[in-house]
Protein backbone atom coordinates (compact mmCIF):
# COMPACT_ATOMS: atom_id res chain seq x y z
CA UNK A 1 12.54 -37.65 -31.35
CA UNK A 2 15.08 -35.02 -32.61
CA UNK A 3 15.06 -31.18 -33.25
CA UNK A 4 16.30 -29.76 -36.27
CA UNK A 5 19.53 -29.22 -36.06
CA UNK A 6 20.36 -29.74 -32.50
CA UNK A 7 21.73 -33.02 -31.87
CA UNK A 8 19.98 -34.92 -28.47
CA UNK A 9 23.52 -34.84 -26.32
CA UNK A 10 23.37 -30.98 -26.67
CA UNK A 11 23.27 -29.37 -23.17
CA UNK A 12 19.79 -27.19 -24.41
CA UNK A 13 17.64 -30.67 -25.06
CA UNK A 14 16.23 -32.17 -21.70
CA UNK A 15 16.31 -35.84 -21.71
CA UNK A 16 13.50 -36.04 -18.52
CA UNK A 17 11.11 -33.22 -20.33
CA UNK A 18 12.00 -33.56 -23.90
CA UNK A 19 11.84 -30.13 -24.59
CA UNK A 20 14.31 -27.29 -25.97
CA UNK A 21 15.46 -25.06 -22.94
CA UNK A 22 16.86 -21.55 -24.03
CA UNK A 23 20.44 -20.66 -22.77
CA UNK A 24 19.81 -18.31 -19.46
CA UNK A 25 19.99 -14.73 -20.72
CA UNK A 26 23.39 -12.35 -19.70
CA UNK A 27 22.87 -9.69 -17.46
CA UNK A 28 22.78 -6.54 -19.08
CA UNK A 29 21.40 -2.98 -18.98
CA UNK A 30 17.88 -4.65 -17.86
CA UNK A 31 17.23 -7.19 -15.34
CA UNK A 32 16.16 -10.49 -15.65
CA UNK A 33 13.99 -12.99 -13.86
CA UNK A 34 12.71 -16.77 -14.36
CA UNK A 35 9.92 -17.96 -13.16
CA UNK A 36 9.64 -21.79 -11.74
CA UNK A 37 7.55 -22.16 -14.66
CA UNK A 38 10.44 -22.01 -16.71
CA UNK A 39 9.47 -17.87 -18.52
CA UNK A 40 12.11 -15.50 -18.49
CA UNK A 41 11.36 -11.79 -17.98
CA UNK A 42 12.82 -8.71 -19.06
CA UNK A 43 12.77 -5.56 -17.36
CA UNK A 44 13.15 -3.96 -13.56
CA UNK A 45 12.92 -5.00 -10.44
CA UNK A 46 11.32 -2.41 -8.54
CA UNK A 47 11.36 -3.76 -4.96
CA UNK A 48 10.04 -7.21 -3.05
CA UNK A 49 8.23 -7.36 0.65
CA UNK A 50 5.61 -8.79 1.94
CA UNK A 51 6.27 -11.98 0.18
CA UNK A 52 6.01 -9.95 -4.00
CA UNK A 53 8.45 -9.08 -5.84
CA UNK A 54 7.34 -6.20 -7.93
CA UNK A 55 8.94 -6.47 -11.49
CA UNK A 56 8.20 -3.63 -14.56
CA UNK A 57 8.58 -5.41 -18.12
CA UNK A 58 7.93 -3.05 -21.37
CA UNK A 59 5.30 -5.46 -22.75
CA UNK A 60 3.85 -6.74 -19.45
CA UNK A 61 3.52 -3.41 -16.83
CA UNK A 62 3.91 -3.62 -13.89
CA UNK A 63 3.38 -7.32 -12.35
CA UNK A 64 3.79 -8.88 -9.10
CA UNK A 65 5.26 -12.62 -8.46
CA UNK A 66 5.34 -14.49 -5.46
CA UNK A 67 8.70 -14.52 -4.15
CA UNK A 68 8.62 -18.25 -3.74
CA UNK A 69 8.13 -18.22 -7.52
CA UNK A 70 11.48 -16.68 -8.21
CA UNK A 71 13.55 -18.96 -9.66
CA UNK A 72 16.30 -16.58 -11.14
CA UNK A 73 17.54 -13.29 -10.87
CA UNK A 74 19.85 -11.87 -12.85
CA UNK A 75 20.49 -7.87 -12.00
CA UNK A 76 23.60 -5.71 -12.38
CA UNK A 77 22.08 -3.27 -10.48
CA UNK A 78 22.77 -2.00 -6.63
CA UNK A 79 20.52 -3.88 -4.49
CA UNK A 80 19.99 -3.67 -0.84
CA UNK A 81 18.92 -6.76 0.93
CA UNK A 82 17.00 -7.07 3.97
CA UNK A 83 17.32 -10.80 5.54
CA UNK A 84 16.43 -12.92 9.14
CA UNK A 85 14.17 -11.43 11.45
CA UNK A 86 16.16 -8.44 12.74
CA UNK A 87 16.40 -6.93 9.55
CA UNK A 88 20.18 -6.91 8.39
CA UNK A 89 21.03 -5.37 5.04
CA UNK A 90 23.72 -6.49 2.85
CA UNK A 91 24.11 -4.15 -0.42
CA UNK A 92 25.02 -5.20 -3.67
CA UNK A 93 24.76 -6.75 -6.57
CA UNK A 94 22.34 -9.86 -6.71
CA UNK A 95 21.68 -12.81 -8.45
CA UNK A 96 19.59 -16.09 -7.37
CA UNK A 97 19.62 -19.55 -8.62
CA UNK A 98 18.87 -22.99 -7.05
CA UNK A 99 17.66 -21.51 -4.32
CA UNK A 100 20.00 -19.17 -3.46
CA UNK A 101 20.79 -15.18 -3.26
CA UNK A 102 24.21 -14.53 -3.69
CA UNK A 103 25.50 -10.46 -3.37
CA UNK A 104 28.60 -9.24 -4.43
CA UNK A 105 29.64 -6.36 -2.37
CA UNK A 106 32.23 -3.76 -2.87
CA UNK A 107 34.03 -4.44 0.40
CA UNK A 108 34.55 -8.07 -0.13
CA UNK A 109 35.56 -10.17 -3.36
CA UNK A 110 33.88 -13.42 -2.25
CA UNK A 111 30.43 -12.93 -2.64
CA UNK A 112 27.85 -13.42 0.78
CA UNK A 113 25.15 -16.28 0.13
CA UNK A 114 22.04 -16.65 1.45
CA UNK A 115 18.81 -18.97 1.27
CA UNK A 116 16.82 -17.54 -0.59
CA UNK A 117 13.83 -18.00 1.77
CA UNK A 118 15.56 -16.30 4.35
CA UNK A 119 15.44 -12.79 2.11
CA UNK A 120 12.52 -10.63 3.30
CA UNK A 121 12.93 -7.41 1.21
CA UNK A 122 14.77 -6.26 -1.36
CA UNK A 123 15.22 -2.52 -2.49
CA UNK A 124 17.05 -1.18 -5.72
CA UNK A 125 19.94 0.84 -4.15
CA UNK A 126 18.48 4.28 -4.99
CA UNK A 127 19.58 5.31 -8.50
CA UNK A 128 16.55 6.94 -8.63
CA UNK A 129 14.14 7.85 -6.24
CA UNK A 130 11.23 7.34 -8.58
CA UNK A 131 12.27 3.48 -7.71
CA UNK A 132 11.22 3.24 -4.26
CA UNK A 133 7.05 5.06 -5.12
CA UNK A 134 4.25 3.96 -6.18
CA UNK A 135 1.50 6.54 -6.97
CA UNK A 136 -2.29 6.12 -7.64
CA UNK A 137 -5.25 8.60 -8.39
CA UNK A 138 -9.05 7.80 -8.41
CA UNK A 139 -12.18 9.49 -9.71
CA UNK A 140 -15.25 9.04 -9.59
CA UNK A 141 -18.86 10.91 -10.16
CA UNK A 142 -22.10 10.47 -10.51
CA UNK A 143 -25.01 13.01 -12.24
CA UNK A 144 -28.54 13.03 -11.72
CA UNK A 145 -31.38 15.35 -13.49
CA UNK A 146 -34.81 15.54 -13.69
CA UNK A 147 -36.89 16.22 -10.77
CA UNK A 148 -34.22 16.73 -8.91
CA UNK A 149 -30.94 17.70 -10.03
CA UNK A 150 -27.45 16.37 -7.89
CA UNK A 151 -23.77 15.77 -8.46
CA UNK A 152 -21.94 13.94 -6.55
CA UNK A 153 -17.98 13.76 -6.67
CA UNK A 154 -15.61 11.84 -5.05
CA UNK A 155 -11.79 11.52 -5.14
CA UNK A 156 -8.38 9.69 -3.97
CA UNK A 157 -4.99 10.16 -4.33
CA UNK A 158 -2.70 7.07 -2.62
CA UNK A 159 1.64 7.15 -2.22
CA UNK A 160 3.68 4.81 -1.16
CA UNK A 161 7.10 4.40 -0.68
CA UNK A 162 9.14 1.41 0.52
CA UNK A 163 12.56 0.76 0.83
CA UNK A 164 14.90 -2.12 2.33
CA UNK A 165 13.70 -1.08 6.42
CA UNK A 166 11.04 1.56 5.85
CA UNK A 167 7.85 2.65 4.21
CA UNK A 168 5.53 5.67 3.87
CA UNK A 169 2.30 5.79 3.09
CA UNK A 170 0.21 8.69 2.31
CA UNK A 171 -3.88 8.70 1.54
CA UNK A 172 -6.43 11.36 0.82
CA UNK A 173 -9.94 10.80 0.28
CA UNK A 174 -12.68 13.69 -0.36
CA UNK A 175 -16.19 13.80 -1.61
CA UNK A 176 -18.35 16.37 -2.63
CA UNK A 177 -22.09 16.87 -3.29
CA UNK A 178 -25.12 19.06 -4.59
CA UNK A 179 -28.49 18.99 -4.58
CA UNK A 180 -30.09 21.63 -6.56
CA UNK A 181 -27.39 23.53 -6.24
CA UNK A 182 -27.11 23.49 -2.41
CA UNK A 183 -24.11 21.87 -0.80
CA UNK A 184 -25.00 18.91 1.06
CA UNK A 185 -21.92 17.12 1.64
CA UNK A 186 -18.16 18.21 2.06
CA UNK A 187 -15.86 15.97 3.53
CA UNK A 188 -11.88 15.50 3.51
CA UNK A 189 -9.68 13.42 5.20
CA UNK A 190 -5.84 12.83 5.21
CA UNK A 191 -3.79 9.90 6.67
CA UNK A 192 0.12 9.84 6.68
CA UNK A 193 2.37 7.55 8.62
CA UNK A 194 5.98 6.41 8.48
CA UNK A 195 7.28 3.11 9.81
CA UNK A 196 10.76 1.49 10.48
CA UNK A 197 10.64 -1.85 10.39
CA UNK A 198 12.25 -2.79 14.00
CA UNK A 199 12.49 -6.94 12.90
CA UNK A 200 10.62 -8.84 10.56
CA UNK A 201 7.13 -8.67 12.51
CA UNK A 202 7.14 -5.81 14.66
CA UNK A 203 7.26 -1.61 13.20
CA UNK A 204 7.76 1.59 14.59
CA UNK A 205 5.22 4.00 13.35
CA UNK A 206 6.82 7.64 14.26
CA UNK A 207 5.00 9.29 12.98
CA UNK A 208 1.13 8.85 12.64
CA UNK A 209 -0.79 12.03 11.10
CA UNK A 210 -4.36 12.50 10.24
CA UNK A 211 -6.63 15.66 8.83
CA UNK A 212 -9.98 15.67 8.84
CA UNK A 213 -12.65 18.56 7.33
CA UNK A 214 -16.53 18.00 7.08
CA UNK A 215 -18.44 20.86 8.04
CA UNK A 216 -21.63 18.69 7.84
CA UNK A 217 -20.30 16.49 11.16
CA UNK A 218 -19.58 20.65 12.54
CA UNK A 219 -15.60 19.67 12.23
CA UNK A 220 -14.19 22.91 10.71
CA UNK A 221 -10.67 20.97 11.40
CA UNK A 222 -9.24 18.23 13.29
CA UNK A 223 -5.62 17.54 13.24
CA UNK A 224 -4.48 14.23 15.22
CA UNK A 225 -0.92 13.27 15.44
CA UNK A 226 0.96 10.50 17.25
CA UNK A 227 3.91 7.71 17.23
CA UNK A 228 2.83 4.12 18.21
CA UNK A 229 4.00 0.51 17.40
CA UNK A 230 2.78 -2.25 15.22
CA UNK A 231 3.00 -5.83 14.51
CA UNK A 232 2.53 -7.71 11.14
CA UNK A 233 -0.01 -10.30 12.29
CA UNK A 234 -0.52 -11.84 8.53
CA UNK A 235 2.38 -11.57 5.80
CA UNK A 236 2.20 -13.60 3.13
CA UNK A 237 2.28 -13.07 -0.78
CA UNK A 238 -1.61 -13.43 -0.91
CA UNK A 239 -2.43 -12.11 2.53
CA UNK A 240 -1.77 -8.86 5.27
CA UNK A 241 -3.13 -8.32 8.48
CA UNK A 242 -1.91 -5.29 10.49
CA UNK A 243 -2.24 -3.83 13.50
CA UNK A 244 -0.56 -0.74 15.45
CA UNK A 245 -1.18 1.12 18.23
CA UNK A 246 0.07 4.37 20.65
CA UNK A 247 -0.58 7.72 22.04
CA UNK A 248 -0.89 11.00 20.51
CA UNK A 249 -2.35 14.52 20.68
CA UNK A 250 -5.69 16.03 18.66
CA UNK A 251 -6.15 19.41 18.50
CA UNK A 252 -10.39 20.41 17.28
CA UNK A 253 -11.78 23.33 15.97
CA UNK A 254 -15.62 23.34 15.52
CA UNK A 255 -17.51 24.89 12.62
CA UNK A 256 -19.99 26.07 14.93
CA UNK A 257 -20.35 25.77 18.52
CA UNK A 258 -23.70 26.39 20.46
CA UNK A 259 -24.30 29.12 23.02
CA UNK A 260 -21.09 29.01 25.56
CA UNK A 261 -19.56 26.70 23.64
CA UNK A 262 -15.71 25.95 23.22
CA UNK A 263 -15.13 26.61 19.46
CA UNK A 264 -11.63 24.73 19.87
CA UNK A 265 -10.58 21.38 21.62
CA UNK A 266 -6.91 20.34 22.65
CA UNK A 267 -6.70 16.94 24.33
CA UNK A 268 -4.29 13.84 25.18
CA UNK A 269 -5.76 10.92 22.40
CA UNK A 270 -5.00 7.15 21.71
CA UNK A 271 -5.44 5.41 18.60
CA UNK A 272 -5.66 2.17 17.21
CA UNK A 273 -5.56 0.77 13.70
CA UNK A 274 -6.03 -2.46 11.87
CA UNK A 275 -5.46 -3.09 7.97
CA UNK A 276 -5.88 -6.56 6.26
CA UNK A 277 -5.61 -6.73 2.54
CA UNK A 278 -6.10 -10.52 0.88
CA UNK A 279 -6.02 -11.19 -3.14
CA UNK A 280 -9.18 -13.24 -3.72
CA UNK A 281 -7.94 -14.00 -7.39
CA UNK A 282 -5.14 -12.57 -9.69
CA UNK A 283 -7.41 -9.65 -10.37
CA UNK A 284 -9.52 -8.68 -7.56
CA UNK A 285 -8.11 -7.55 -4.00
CA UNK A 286 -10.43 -7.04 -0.64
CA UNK A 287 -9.16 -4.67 1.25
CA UNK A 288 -10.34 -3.80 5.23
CA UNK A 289 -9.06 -1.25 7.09
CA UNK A 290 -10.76 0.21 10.96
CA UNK A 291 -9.12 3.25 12.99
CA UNK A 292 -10.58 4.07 16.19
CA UNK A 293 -9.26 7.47 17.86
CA UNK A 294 -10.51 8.02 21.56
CA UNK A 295 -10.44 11.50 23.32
CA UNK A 296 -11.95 13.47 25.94
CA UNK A 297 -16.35 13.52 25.85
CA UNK A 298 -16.08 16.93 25.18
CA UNK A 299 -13.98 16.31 21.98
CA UNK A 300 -16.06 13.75 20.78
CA UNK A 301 -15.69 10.48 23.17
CA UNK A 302 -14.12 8.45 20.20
CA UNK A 303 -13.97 8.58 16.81
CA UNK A 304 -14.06 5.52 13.76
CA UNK A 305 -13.07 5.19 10.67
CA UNK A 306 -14.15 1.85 9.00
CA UNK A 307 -13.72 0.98 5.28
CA UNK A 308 -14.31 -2.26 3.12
CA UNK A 309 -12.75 -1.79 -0.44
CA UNK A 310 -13.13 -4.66 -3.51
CA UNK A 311 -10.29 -3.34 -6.00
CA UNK A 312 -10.47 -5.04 -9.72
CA UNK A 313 -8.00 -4.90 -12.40
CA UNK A 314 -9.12 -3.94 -15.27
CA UNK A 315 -5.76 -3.24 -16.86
CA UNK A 316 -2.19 -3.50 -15.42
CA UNK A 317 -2.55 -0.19 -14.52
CA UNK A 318 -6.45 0.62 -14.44
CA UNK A 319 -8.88 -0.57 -11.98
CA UNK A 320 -12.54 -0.45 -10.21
CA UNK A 321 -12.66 0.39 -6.63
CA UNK A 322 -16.14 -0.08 -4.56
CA UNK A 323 -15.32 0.97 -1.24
CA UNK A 324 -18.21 1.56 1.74
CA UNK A 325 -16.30 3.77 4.13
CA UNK A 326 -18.49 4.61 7.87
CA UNK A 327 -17.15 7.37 9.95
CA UNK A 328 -18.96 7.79 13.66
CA UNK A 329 -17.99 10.07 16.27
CA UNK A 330 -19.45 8.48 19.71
CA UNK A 331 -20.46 12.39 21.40
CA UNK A 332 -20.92 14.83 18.43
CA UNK A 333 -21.09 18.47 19.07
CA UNK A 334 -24.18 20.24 17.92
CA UNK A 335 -23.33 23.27 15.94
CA UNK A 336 -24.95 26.74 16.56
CA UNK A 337 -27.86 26.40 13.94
CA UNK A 338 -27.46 22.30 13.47
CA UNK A 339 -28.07 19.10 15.56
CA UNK A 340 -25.10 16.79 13.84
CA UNK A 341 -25.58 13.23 13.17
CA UNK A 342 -23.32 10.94 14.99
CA UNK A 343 -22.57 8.58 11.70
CA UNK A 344 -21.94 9.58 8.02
CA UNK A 345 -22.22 5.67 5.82
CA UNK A 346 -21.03 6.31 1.73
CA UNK A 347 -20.52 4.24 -1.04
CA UNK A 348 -17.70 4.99 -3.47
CA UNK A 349 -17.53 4.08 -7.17
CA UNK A 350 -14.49 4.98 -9.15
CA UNK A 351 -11.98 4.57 -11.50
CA UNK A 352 -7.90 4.08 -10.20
CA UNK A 353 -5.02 4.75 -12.37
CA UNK A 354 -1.42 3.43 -11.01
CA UNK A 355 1.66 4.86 -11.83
């Protein structure tokens, strides 16, 4: 067997797999990787955690790789490192091969090197802050007409932003509807939190924020706030499983309140929340996430928030969310003119762009 001019003792021709292997590409003003597969990539790392390294090519998008699928990285970029279960960071410039990560930092001429199973994050070292977000929006609606005429909208907006030892996550999800041109639904809800990774399982969530509007469940405004902690039961590259925990304070306003009633509610609160996300195949994603919030009877008793989601990629960037989302308040207050139901159940059809 021979190749056209390239003789069989030439370092690029593999005896064992008989095949031409390219010379490994120079680092340069993009980054590369290799896959164990043996394909090289061009483009930018954006970060890695939770087992993914997150990698933008100009032909491919955005993709995601298994970080035990990283063969080689080739960067001249800043990079912070996050390694070992109490979270040390080492910044610099990276590279891995056979198995290793080895980071050249400014303080030092001998590089540090590492396992590279031993890395558990890594975080471009802030040239931009676009780097460290991701953004999506979602839309969806559905028309009727006929006999009866109704409109129903519904709409998300998601951020996140990691870096080497924290992340921040941001979520808003409202829906709207008409019937004959009266309102019947009108709901809103905001969740923020911000955690510091304290080692490689366990978080500190300072803080945790959440809005909620929906005149139809007679909650004019409800504005919870707390700090808690939280351990990372699951985290894999396929598979997360959450949970955190901790005190805080809600403060209630009513839309309406019935005779004698206390339009506004200020009490002590504890919540609890759970998130497990699991890629069933290379293009669809199950997502589960429950929050429980308990307060005084008279502000409610407890309040949930459950939510199953199926995500599917349509494109690299475009996808199909079905979510069912149940939100039940154990001790609703009637409102002046209303009796208010103590669960609200939708289903949620739209269309995600990610950018």
């Amino acid at each position: 067997m021979f190749i056209v001019g390239l003789p069989l003792c030439s370092p690029l021709f593999s005896e064992e797999s008989h095949a031409w292997t390219p010379p490994p590409p120079p680092a340069d003003e993009f980054e590369w990787i290799q896959l164990t597969s043996g394909e090289w990539l061009k483009g930018e790392i954006k970060s890695m955690q939770d087992g993914e390294l997150e990698f933008d090519s100009d032909e491919l998008d955005l993709q995601t790789f298994d970080w035990e699928d990283i063969a080689v990285i080739r960067s001249n970029r800043k990079t912070d490192v996050v390694f070992d279960r109490k979270k040390s960071v080492i910044s610099g410039v990276v590279s891995v091969e056979d198995q290793q990560i080895q980071i050249q930092t400014t303080k030092a001429e001998a590089p540090v090197i590492l396992p590279q199973d031993t890395v558990i994050g890594l975080a471009p070292g802030g040239e931009k802050e676009s780097d460290y977000w991701s953004l999506k929006a979602s839309l969806g609606m559905t028309y009727r007409s006929g006999n009866t005429d109704e409109i129903d909208y519904n709409a998300r907006f998601t951020a996140n932003r990691v870096s080497a030892l924290s992340r921040y996550y941001f979520d808003y999800l409202g829906s709207y509807s008409e019937t004959e041109g009266i309102e019947t639904s009108n709901s809103h809800r905001i969740e923020s939190n911000y955690d510091i990774w304290l080692s490689q399982d366990y978080f500190l969530r300072i803080p945790f924020f959440e809005y909620k509007r929906d005149p139809f469940q007679n909650i004019a405004h409800r504005v919870t706030i707390g700090v808690g902690l939280g351990y990372q039961i699951i985290d894999t590259g396929d598979t997360s499983w959450s949970v955190s925990a901790g005190p805080a304070y809600q403060y209630l306003r009513y839309e309406s309140t019935a005779a004698n009633g206390d339009e506004e509610q200020h009490t002590p609160a504890f919540y609890l929340a759970t998130e497990f996300e699991q890629d069933l195949t290379d293009d669809l994603t199950f997502i589960a996430f429950y929050q429980a919030q308990v307060v005084s009877k008279d502000a409610g008793g407890s309040a949930h928030h459950i939510e199953g989601r199926f995500e599917i990629d349509l494109t690299s960037k475009l996808d199909l969310s079905l979510s069912a989302i149940y939100d039940v308040t154990t001790n609703p207050q009637d409102g002046a003119n209303q009796n208010t139901d103590s669960g609200d159940f939708r289903f949620v059809t739209s269309l995600g762009y990610e950018y």
